[in-house]
PDB file of N, CA and C in Angstrom:
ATOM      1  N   UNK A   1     134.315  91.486 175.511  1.00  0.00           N
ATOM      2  CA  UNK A   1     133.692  92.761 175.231  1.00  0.00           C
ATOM      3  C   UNK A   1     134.795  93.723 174.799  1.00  0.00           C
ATOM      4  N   UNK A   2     134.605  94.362 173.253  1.00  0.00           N
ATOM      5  CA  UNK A   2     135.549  95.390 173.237  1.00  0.00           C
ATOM      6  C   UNK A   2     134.721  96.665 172.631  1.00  0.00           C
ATOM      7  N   UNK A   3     135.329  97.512 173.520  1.00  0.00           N
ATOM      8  CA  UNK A   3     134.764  99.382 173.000  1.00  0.00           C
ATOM      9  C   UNK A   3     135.571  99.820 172.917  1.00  0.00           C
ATOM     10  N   UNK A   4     135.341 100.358 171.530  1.00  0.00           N
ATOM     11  CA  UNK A   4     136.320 101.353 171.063  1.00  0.00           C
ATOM     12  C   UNK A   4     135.630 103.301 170.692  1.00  0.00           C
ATOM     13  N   UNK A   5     136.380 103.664 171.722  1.00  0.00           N
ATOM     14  CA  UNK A   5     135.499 104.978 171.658  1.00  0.00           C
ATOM     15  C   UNK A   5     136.442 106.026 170.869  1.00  0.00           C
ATOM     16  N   UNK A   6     135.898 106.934 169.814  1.00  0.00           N
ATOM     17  CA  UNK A   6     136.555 107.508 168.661  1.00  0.00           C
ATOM     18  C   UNK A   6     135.981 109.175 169.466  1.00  0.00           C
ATOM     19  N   UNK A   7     136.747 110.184 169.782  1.00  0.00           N
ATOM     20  CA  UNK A   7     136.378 111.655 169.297  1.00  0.00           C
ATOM     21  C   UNK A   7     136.655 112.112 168.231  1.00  0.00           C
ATOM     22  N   UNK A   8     135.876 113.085 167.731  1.00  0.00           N
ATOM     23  CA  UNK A   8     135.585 113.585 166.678  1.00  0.00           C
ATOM     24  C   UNK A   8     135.651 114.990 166.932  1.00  0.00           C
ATOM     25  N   UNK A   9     136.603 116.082 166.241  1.00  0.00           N
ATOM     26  CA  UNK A   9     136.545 117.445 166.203  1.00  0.00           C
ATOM     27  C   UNK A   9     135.988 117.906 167.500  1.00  0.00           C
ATOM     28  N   UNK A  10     136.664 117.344 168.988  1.00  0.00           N
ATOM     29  CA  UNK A  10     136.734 117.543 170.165  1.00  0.00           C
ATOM     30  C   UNK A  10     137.574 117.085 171.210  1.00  0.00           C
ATOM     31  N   UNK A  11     138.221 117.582 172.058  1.00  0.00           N
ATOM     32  CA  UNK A  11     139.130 117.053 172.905  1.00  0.00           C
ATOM     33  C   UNK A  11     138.625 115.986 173.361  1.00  0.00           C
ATOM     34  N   UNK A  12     139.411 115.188 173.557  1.00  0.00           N
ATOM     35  CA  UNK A  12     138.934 113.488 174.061  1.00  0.00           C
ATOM     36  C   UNK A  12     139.312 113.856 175.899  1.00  0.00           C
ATOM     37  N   UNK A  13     138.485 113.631 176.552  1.00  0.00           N
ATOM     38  CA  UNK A  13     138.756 113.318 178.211  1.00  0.00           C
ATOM     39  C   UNK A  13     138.302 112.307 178.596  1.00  0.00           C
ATOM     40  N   UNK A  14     139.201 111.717 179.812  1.00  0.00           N
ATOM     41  CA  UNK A  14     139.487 110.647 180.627  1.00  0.00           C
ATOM     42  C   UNK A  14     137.698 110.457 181.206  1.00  0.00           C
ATOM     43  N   UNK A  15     137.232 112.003 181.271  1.00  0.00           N
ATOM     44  CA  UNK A  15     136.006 111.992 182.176  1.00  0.00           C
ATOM     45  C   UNK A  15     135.137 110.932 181.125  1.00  0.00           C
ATOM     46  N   UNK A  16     134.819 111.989 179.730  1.00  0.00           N
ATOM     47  CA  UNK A  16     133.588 111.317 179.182  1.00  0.00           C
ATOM     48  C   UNK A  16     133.841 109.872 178.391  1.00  0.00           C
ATOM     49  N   UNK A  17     135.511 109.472 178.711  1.00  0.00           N
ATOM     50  CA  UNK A  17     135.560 108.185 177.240  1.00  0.00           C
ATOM     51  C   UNK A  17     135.282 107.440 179.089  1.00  0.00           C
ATOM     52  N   UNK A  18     135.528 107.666 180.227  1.00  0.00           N
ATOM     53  CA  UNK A  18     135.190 106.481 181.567  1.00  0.00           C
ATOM     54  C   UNK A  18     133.485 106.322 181.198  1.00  0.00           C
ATOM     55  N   UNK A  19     132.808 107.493 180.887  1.00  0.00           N
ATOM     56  CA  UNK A  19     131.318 107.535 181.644  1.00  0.00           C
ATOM     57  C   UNK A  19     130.877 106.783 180.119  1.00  0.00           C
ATOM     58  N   UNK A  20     131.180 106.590 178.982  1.00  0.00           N
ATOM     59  CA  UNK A  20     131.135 106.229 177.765  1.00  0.00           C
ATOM     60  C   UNK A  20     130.973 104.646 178.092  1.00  0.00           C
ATOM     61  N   UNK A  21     132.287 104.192 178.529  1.00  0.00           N
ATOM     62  CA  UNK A  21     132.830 103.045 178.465  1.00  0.00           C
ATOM     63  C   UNK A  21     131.949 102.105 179.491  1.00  0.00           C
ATOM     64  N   UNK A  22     131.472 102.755 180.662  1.00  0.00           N
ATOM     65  CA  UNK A  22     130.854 102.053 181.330  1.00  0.00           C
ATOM     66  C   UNK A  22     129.404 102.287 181.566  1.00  0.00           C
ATOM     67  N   UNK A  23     128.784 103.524 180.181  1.00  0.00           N
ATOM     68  CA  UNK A  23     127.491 103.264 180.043  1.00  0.00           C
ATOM     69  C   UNK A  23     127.102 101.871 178.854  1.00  0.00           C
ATOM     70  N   UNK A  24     128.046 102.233 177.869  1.00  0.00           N
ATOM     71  CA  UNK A  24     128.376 100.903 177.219  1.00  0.00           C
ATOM     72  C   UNK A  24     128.279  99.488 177.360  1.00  0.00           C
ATOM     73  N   UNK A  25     129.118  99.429 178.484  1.00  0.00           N
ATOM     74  CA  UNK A  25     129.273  98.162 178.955  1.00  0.00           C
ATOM     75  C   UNK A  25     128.016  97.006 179.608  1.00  0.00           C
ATOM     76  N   UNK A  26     127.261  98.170 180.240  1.00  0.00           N
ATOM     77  CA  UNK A  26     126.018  97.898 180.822  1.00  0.00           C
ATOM     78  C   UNK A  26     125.249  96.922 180.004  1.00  0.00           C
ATOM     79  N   UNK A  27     125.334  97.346 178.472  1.00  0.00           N
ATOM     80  CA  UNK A  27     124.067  97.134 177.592  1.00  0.00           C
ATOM     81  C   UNK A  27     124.936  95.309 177.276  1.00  0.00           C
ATOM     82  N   UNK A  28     126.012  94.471 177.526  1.00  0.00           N
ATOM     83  CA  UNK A  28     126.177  93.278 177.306  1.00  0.00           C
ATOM     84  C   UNK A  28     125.382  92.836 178.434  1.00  0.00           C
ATOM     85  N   UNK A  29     124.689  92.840 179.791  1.00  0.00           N
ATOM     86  CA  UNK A  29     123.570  92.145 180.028  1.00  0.00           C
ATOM     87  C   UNK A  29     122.351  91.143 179.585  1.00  0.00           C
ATOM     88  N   UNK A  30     122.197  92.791 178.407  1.00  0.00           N
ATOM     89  CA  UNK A  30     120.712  92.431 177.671  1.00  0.00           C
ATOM     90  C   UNK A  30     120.910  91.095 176.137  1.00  0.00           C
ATOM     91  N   UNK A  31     122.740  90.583 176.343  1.00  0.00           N
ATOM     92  CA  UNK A  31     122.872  90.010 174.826  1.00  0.00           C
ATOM     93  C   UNK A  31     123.487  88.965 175.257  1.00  0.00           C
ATOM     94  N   UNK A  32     123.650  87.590 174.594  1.00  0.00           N
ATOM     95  CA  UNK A  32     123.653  85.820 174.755  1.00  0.00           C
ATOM     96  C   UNK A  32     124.972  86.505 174.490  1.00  0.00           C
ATOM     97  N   UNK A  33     125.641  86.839 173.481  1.00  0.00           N
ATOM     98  CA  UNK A  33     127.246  86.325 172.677  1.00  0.00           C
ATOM     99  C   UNK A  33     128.133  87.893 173.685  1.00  0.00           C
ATOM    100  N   UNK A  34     129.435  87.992 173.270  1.00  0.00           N
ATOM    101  CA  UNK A  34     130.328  89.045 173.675  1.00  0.00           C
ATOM    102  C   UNK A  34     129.675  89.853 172.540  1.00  0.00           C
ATOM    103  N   UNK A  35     130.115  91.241 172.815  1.00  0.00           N
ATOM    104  CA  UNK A  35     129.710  92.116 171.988  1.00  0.00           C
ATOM    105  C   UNK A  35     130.798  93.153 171.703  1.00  0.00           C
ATOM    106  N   UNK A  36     130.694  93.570 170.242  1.00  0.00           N
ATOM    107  CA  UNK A  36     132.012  94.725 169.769  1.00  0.00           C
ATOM    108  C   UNK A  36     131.104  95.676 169.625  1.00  0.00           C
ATOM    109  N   UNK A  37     131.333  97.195 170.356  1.00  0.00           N
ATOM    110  CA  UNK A  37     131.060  98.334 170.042  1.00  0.00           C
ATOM    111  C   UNK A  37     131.703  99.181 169.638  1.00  0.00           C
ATOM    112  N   UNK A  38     131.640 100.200 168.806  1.00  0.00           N
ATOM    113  CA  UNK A  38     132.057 101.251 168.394  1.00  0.00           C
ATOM    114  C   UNK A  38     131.301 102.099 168.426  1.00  0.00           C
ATOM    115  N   UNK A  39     132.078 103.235 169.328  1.00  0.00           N
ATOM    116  CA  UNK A  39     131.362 104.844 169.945  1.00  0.00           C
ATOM    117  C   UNK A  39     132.104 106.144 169.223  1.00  0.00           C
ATOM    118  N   UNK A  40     131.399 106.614 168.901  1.00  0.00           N
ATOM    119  CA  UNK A  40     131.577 107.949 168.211  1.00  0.00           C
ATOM    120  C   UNK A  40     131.209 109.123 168.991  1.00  0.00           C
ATOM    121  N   UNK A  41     132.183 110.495 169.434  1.00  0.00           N
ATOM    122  CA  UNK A  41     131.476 111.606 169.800  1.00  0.00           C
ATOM    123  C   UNK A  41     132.473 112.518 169.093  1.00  0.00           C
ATOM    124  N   UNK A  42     131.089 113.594 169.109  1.00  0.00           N
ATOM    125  CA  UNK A  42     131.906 113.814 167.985  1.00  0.00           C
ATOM    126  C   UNK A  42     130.991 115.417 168.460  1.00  0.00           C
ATOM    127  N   UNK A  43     131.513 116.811 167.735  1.00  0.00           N
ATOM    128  CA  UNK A  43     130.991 118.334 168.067  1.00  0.00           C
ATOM    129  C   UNK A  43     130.404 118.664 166.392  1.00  0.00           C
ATOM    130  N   UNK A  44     129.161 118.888 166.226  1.00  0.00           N
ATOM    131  CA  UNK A  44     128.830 119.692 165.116  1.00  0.00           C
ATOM    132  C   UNK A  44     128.460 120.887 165.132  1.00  0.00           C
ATOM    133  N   UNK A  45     128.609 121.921 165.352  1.00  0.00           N
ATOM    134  CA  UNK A  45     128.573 123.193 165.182  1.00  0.00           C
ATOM    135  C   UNK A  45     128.236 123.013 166.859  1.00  0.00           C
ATOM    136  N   UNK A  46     127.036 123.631 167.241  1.00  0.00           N
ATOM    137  CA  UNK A  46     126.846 123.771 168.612  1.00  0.00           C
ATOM    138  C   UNK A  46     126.274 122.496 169.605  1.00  0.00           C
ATOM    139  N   UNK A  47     126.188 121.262 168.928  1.00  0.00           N
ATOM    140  CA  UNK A  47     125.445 120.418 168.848  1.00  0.00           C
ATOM    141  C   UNK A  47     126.264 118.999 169.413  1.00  0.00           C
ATOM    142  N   UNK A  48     126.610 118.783 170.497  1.00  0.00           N
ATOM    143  CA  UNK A  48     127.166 117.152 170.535  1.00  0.00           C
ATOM    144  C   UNK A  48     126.438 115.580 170.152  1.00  0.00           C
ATOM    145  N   UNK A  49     127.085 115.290 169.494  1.00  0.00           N
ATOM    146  CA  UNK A  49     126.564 113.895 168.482  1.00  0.00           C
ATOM    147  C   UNK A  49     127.554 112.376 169.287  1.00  0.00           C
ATOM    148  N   UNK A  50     126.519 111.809 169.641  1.00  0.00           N
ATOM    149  CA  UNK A  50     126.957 110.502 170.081  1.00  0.00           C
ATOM    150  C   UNK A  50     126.407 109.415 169.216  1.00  0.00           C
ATOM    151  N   UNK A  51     126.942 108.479 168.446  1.00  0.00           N
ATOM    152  CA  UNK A  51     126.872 107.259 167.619  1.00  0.00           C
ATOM    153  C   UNK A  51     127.254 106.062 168.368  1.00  0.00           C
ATOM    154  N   UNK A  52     126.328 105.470 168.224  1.00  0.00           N
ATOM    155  CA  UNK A  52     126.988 104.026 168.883  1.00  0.00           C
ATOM    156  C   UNK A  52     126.341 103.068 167.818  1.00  0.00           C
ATOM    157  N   UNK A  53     127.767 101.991 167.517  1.00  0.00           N
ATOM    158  CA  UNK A  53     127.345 100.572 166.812  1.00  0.00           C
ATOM    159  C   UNK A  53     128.158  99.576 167.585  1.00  0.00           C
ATOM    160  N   UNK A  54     126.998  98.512 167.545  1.00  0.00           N
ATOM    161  CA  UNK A  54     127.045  97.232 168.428  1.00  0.00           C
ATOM    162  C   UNK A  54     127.037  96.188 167.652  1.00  0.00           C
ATOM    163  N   UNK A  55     127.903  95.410 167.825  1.00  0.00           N
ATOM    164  CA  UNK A  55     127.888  93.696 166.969  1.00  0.00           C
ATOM    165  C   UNK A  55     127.635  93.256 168.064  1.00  0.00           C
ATOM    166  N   UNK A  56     126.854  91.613 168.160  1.00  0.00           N
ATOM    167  CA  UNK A  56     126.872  90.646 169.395  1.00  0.00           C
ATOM    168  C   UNK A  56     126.601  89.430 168.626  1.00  0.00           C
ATOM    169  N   UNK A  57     127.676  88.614 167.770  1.00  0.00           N
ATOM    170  CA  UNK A  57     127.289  87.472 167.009  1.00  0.00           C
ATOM    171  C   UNK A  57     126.561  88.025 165.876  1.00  0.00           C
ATOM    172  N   UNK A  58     125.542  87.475 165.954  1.00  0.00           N
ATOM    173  CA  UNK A  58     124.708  88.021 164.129  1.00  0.00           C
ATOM    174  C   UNK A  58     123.637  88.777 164.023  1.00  0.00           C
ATOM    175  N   UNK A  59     123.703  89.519 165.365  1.00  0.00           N
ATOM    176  CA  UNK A  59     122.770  90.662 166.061  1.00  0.00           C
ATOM    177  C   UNK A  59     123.668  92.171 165.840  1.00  0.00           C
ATOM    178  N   UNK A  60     123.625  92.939 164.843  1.00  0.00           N
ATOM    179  CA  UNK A  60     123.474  94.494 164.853  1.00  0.00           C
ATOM    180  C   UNK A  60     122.747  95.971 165.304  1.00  0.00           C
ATOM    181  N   UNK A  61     123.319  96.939 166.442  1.00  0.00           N
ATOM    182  CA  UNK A  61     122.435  96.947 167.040  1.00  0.00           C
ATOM    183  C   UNK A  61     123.442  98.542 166.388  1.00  0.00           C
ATOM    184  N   UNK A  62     122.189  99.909 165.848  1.00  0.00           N
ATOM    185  CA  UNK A  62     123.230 101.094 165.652  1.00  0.00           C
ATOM    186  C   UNK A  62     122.163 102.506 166.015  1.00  0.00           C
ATOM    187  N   UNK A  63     122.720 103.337 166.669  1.00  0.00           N
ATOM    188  CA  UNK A  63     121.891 104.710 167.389  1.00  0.00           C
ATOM    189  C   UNK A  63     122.780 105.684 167.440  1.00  0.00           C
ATOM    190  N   UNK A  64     122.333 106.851 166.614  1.00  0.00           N
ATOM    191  CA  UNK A  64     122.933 108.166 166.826  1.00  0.00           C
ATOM    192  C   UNK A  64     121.669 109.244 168.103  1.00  0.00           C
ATOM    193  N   UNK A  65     122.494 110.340 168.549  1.00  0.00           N
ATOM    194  CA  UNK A  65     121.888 110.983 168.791  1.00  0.00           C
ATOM    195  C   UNK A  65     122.386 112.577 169.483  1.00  0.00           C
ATOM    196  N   UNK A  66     121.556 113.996 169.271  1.00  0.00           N
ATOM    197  CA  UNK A  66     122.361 114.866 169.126  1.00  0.00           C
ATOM    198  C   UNK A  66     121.585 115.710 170.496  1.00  0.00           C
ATOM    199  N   UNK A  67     122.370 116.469 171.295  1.00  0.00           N
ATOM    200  CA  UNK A  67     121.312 117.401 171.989  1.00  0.00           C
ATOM    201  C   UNK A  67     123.003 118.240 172.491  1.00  0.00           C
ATOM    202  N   UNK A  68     122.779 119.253 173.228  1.00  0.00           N
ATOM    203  CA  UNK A  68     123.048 120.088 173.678  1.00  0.00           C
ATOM    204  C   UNK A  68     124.507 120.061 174.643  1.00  0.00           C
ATOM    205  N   UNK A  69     124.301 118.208 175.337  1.00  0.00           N
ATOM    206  CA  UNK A  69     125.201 118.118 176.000  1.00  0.00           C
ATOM    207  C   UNK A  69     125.826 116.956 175.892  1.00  0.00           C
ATOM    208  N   UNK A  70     127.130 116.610 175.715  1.00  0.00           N
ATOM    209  CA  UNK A  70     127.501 115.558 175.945  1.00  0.00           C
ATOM    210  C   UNK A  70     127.260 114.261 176.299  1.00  0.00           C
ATOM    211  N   UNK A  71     126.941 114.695 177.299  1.00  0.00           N
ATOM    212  CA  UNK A  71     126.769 113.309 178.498  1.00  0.00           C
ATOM    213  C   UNK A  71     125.347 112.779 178.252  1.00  0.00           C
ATOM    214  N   UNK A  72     124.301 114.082 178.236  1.00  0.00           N
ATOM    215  CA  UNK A  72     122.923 113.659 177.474  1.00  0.00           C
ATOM    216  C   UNK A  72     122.308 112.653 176.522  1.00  0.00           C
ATOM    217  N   UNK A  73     123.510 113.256 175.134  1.00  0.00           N
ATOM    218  CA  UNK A  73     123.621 112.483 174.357  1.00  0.00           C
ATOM    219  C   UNK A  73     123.908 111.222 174.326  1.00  0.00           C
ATOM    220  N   UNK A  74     125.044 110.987 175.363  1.00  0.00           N
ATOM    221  CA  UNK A  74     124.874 109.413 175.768  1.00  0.00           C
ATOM    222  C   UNK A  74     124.638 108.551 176.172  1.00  0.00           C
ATOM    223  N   UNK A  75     123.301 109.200 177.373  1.00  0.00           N
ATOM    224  CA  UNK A  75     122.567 108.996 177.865  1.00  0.00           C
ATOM    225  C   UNK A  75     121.688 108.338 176.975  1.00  0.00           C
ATOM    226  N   UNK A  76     120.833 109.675 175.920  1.00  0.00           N
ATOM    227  CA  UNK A  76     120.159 108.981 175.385  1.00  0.00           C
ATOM    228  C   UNK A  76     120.079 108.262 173.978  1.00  0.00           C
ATOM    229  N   UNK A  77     121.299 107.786 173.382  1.00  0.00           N
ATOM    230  CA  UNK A  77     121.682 107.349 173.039  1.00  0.00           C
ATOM    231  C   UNK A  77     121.526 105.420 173.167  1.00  0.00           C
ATOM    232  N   UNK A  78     122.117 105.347 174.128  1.00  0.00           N
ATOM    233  CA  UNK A  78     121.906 103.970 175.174  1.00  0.00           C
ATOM    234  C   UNK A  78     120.383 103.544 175.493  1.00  0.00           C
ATOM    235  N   UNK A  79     119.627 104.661 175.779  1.00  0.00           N
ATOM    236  CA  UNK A  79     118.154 104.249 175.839  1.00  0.00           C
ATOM    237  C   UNK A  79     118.074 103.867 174.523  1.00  0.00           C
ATOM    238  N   UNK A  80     118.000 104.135 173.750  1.00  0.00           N
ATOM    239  CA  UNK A  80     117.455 103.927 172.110  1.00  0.00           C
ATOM    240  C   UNK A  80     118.180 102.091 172.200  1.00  0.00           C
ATOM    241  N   UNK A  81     119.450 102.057 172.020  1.00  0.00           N
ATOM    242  CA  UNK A  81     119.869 101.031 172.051  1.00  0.00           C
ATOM    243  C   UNK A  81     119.377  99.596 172.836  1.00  0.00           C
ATOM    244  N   UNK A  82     119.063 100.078 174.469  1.00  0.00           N
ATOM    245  CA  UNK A  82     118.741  99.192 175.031  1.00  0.00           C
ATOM    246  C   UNK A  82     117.018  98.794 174.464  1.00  0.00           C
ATOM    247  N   UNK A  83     116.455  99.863 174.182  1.00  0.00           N
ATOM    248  CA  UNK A  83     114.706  99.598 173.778  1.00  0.00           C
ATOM    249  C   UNK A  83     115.254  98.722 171.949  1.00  0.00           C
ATOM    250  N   UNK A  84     116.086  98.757 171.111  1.00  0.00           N
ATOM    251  CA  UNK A  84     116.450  98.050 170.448  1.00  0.00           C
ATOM    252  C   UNK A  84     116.602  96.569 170.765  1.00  0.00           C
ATOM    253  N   UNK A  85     117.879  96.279 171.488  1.00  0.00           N
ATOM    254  CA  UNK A  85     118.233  95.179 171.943  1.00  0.00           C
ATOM    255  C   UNK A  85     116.845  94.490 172.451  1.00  0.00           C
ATOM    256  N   UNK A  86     115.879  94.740 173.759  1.00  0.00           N
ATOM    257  CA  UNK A  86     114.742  94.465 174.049  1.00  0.00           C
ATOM    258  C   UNK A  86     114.215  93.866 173.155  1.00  0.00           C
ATOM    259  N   UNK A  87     113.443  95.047 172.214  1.00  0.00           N
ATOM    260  CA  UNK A  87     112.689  94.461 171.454  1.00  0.00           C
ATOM    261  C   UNK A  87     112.981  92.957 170.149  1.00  0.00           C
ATOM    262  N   UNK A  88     114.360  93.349 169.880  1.00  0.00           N
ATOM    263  CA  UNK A  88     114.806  92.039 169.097  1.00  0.00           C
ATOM    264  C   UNK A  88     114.947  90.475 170.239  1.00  0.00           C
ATOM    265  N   UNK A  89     115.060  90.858 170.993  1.00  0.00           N
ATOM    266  CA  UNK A  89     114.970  89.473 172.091  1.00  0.00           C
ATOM    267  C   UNK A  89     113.729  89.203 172.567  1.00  0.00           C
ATOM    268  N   UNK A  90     112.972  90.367 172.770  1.00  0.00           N
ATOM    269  CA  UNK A  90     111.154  89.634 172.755  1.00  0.00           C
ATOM    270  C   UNK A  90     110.905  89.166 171.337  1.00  0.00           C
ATOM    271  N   UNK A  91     111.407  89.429 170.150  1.00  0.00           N
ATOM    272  CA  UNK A  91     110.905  88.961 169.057  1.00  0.00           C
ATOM    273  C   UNK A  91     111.504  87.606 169.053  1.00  0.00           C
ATOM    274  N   UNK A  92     113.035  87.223 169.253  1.00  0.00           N
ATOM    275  CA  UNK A  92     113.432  86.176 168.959  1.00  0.00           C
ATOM    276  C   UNK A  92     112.866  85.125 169.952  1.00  0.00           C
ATOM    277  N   UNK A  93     112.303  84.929 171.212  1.00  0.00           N
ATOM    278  CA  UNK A  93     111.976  84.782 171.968  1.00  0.00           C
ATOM    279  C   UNK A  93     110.287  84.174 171.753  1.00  0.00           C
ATOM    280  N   UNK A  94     109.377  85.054 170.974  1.00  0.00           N
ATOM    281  CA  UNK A  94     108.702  84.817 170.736  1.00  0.00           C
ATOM    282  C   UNK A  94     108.665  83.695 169.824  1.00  0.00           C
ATOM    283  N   UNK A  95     109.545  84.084 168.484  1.00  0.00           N
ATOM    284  CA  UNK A  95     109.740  83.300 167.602  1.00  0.00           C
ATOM    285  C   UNK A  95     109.485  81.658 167.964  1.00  0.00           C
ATOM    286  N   UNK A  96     110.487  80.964 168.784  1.00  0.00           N
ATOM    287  CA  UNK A  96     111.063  79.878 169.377  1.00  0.00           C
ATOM    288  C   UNK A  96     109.526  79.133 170.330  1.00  0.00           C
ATOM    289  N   UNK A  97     108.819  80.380 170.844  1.00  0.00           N
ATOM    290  CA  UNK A  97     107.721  79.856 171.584  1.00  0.00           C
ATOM    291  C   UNK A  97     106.388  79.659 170.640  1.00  0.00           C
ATOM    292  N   UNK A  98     106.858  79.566 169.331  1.00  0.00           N
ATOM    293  CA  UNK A  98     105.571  79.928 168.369  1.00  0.00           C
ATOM    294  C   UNK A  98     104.565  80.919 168.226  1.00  0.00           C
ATOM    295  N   UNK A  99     105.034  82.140 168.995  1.00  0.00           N
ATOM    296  CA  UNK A  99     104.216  83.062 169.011  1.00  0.00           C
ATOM    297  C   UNK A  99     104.206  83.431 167.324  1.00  0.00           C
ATOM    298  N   UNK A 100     103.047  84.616 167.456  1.00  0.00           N
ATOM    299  CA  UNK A 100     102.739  85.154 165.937  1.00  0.00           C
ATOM    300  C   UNK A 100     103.107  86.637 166.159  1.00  0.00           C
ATOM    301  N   UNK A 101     103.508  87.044 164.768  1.00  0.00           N
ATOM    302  CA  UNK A 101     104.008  88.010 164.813  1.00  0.00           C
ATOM    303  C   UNK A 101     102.956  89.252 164.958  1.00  0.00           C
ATOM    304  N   UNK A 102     102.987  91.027 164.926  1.00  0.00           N
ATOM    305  CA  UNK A 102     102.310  91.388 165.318  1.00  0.00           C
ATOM    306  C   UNK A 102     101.229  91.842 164.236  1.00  0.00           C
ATOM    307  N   UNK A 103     101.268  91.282 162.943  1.00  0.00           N
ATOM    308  CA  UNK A 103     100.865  91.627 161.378  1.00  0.00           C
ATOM    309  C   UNK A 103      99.990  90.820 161.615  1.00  0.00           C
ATOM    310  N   UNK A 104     100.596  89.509 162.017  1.00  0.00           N
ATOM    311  CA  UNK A 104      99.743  88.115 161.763  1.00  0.00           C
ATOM    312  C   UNK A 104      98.462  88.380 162.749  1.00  0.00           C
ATOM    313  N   UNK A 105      98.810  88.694 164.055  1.00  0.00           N
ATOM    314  CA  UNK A 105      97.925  88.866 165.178  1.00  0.00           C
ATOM    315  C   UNK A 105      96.874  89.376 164.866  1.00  0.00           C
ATOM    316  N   UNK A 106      97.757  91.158 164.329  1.00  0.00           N
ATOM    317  CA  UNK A 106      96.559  91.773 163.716  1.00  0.00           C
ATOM    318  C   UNK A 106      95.204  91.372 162.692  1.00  0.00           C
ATOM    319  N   UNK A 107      95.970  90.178 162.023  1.00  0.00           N
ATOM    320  CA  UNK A 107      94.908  89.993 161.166  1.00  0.00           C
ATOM    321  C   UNK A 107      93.715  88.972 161.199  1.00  0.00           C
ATOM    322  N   UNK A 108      94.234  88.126 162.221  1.00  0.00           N
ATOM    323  CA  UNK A 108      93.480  87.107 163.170  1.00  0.00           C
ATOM    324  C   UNK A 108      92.733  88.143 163.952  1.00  0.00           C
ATOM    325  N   UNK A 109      92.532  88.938 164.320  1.00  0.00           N
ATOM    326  CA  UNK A 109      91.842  89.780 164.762  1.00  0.00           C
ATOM    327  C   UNK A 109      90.407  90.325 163.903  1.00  0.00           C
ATOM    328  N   UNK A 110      91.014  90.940 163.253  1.00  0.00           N
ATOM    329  CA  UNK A 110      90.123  91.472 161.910  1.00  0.00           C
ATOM    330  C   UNK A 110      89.423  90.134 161.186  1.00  0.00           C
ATOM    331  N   UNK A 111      89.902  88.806 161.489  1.00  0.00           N
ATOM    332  CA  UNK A 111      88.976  87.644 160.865  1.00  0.00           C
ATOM    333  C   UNK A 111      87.770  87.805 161.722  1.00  0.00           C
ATOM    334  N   UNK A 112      88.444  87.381 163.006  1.00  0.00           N
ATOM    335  CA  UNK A 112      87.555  87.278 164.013  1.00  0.00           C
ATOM    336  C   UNK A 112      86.368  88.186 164.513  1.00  0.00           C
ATOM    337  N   UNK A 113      86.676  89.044 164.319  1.00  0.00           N
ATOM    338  CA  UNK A 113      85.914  90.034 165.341  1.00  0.00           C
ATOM    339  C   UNK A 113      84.639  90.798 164.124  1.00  0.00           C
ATOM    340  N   UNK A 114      84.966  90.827 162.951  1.00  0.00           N
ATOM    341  CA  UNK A 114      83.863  90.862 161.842  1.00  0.00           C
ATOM    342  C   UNK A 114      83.249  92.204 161.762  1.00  0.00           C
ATOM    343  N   UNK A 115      81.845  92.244 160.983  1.00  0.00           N
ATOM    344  CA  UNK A 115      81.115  93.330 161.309  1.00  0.00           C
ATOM    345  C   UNK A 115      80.251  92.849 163.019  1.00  0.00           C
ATOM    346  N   UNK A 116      80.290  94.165 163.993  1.00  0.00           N
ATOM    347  CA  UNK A 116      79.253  94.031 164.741  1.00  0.00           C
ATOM    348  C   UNK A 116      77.472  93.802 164.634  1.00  0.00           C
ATOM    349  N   UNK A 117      76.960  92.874 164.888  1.00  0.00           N
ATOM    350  CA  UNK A 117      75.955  92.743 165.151  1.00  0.00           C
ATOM    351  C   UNK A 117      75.337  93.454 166.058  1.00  0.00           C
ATOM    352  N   UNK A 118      73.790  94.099 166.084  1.00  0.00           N
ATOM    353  CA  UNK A 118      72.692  94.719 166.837  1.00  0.00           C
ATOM    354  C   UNK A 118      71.828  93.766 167.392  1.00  0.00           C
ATOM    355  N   UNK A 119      70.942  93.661 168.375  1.00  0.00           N
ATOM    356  CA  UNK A 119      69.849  92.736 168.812  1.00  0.00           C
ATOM    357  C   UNK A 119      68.555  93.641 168.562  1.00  0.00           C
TER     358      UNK A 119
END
């Protein structure tokens, strides 16, 4: 696992690249291979901006996000990411079990179910 955390047009501290590094870290749980991240924080006018991009093998995983506070931002940041990661592993997952996708489902549906009939 390597993170590499970048500031941007803000003092870099020990506090937020620790709370960075080991909200980060969390998210190799949810992935089969090691994973390379690259974290961005960065100050836009009044606004703190957290970026995160994730490699894990041939899985790309990338989330910005801006609010008020720092730590917020990387908070929710990481949610976005982890509901990413999720959802590509229920898909691949599905894949392998022959499931159908959710287009296909839909439309097996709409065969099936027709116009309603009255008695």
């Amino acid at each position: 696992m390597n993170i590499t955390i970048t500031f941007r047009h803000m003092e870099g501290t020990d506090a937020a690249k620790r709370f960075a590094h080991e909200k980060v870290s969390k998210l190799q749980k949810f992935l089969r291979q090691a994973m390379t991240a690259q974290v961005t924080l960065s100050v836009e006018g009044l606004e703190h901006v957290a970026e995160v991009s994730i490699q894990s093998g041939s899985a790309h995983f990338h989330a910005s996000e801006r609010s008020q506070d720092m730590y917020a931002s990387i908070d929710m940041v990481l949610d976005k990411l982890e509901r990413q990661i999720r959802g590509a592993k229920g898909a691949n997952q599905a894949k392998k079990r022959g499931g159908e996708s959710a287009g296909e489902f839909a439309q097996a549906v709409e065969r099936n179910a027709g116009p309603a009939k009255s008695k």
